[in-house]
N, C-alpha and C. Protein backbone atom coordinates (compact mmCIF):
# COMPACT_ATOMS: atom_id res chain seq x y z
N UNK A 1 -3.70 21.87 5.08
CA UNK A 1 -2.51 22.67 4.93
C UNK A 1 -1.74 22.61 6.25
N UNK A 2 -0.62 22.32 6.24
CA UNK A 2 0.31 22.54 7.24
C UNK A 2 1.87 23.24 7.25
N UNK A 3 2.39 23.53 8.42
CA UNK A 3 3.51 24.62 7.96
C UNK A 3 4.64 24.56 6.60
N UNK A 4 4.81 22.89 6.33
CA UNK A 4 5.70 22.96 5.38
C UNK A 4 4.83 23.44 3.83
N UNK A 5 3.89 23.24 4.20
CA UNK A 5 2.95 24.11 2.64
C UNK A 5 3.12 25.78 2.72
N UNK A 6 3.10 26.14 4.31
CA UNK A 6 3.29 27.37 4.48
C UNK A 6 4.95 27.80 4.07
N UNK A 7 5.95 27.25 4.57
CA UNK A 7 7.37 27.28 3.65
C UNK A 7 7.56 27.11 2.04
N UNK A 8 6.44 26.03 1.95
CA UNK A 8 6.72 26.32 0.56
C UNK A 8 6.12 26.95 -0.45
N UNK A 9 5.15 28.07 0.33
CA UNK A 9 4.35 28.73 -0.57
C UNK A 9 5.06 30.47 -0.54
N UNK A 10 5.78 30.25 0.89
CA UNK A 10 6.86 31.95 1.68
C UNK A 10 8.20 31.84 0.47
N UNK A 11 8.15 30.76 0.02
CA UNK A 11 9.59 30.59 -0.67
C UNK A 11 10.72 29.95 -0.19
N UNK A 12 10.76 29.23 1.12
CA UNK A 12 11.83 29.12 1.90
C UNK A 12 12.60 27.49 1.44
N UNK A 13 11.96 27.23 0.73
CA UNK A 13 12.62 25.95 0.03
C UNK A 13 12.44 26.15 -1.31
N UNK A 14 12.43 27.10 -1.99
CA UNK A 14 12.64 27.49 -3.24
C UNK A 14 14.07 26.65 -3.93
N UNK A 15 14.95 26.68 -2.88
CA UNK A 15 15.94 26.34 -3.94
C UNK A 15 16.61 24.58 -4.25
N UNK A 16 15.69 23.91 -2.71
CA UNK A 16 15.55 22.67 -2.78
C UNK A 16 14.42 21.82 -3.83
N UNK A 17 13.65 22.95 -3.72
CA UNK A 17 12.36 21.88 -4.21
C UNK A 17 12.25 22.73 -6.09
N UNK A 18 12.61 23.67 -6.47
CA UNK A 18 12.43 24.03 -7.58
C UNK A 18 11.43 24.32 -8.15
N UNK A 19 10.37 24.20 -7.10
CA UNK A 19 9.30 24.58 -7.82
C UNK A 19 8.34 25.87 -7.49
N UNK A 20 7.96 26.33 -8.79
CA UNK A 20 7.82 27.67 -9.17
C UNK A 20 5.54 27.77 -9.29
N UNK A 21 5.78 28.53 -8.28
CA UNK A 21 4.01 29.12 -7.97
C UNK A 21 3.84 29.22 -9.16
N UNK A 22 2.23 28.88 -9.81
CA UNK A 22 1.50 28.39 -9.04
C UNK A 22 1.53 27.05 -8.83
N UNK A 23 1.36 26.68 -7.10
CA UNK A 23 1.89 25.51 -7.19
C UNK A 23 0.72 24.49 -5.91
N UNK A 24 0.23 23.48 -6.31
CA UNK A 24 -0.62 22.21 -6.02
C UNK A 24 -0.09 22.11 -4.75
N UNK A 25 -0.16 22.66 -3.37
CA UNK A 25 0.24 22.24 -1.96
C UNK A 25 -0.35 21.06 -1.47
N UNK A 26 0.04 20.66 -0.55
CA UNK A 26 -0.35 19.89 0.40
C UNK A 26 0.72 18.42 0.21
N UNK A 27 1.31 17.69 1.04
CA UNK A 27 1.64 16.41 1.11
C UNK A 27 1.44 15.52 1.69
N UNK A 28 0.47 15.37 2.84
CA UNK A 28 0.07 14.66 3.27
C UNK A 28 -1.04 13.84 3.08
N UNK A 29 -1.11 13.53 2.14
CA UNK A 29 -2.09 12.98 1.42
C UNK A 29 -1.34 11.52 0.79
N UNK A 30 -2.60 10.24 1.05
CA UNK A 30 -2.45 9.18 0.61
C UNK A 30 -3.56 8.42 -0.78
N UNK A 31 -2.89 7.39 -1.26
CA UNK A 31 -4.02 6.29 -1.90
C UNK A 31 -3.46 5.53 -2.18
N UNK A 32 -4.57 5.26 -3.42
CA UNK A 32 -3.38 3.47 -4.24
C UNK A 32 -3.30 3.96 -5.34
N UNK A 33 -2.85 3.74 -6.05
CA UNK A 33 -2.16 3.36 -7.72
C UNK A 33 -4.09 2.61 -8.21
N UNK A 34 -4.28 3.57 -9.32
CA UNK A 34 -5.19 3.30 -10.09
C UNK A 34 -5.39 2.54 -11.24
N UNK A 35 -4.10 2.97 -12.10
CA UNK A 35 -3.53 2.42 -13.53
C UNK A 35 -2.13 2.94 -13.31
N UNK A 36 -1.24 2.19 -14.46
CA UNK A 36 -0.09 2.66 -14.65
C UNK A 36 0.17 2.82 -16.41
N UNK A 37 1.90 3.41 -16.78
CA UNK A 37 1.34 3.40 -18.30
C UNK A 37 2.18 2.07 -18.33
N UNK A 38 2.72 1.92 -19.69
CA UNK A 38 3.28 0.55 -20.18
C UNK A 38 4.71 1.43 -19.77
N UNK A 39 5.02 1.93 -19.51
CA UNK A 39 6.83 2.32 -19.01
C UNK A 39 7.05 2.63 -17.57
N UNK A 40 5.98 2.36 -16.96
CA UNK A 40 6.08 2.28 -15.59
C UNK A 40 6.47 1.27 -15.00
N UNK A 41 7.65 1.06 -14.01
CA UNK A 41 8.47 0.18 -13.61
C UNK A 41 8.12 0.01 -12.08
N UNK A 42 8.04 1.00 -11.41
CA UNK A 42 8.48 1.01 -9.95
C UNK A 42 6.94 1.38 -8.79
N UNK A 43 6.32 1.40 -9.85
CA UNK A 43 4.77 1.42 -9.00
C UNK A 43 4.28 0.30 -9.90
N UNK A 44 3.14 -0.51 -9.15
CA UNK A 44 2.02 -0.97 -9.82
C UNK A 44 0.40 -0.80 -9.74
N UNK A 45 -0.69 -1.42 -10.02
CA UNK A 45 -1.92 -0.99 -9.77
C UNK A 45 -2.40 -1.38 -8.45
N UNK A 46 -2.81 -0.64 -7.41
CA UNK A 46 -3.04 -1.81 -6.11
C UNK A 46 -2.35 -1.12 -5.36
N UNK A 47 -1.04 -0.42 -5.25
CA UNK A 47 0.27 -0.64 -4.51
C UNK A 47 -0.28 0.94 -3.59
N UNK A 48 0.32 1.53 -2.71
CA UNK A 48 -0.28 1.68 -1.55
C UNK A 48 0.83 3.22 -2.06
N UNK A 49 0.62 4.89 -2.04
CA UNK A 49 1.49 5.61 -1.76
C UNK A 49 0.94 7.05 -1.54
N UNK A 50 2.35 7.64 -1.22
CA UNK A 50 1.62 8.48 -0.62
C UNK A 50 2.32 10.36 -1.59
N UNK A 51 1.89 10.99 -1.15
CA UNK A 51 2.61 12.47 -2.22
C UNK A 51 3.63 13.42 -1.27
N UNK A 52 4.69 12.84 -2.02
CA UNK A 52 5.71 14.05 -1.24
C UNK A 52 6.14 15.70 -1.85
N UNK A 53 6.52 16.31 -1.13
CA UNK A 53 6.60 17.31 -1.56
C UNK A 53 7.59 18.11 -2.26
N UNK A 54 8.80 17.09 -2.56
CA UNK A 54 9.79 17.28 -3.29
C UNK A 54 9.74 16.53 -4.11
N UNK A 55 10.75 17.03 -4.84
CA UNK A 55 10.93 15.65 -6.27
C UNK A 55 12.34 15.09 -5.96
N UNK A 56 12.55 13.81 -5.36
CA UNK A 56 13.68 13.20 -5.31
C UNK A 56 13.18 11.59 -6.54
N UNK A 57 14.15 10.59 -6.34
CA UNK A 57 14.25 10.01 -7.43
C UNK A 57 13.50 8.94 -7.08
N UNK A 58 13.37 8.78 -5.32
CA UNK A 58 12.15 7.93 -5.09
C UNK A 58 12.63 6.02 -5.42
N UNK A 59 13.99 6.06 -5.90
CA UNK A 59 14.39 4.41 -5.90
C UNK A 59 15.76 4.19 -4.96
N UNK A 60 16.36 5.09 -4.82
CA UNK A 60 17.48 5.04 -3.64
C UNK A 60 17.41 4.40 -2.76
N UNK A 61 18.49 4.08 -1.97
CA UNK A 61 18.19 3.68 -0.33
C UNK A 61 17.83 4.48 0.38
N UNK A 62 17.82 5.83 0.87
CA UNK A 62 17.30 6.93 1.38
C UNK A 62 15.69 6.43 1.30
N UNK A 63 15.27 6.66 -0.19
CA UNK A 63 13.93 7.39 -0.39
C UNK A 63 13.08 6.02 -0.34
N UNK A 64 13.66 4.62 -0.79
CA UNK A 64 12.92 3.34 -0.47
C UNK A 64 12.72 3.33 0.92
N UNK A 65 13.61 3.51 1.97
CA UNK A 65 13.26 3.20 3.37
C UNK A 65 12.75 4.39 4.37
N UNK A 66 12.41 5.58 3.36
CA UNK A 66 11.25 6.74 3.97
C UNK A 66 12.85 7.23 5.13
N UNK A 67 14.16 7.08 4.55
CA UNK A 67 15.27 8.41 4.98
C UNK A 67 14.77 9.62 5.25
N UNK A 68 15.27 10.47 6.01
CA UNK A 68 15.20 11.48 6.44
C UNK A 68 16.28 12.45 6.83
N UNK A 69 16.71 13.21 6.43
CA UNK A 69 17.49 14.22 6.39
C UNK A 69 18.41 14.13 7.84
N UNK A 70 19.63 14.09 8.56
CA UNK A 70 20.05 13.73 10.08
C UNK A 70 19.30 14.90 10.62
N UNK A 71 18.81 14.42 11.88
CA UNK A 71 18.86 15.21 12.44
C UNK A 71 19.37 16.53 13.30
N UNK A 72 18.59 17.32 13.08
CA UNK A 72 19.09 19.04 13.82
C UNK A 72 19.95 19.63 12.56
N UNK A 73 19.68 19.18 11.11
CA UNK A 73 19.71 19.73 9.75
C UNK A 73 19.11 20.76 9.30
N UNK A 74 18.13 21.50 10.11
CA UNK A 74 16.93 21.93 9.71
C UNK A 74 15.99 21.87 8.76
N UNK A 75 16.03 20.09 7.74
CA UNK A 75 15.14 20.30 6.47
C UNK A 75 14.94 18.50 7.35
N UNK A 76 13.46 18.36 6.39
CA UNK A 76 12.86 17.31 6.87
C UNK A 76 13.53 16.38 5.16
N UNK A 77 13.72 17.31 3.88
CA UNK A 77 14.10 16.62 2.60
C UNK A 77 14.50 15.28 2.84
N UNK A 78 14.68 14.66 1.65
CA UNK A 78 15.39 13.42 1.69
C UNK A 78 16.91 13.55 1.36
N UNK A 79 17.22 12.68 1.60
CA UNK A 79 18.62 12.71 1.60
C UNK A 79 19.40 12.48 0.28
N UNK A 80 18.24 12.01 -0.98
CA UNK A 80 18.62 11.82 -2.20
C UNK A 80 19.27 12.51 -2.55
């Protein structure tokens, strides 16, 4: 657990991230892709990722090249 689990458990990105307790913390966490289904496009089995803590759309230019919000914004979000 680290502080942004602690923000997002105080409520303080409630209105970025939308999501409503009870709620699965942590984002720093990695693996690989296990299986995929047959409508899965943009991951494959093998492929290397990691869990963020928002829901952005994850195919953008922002969110493909791991963007980051400008700095002295005060949110680490993506820029999606």
């Amino acid at each position: 657990m680290c502080r942004t689990d602690l923000h997002v458990l105080e409520g303080q990105w409630a209105e970025k991230s939308q999501v409503e307790l009870p709620y699965t913390i942590g984002h720093e966490n990695a693996g690989w892709v296990h299986a995929v289904g047959s409508a899965v496009t943009n991951v494959a089995e093998g492929d290397k990722v990691i869990v963020h803590p928002l829901i952005t759309c994850g195919l953008c230019r922002a969110c493909r090249s791991g963007g980051r919000a400008p700095a002295g914004s005060g949110t680490s979000a993506s820029r999606c």
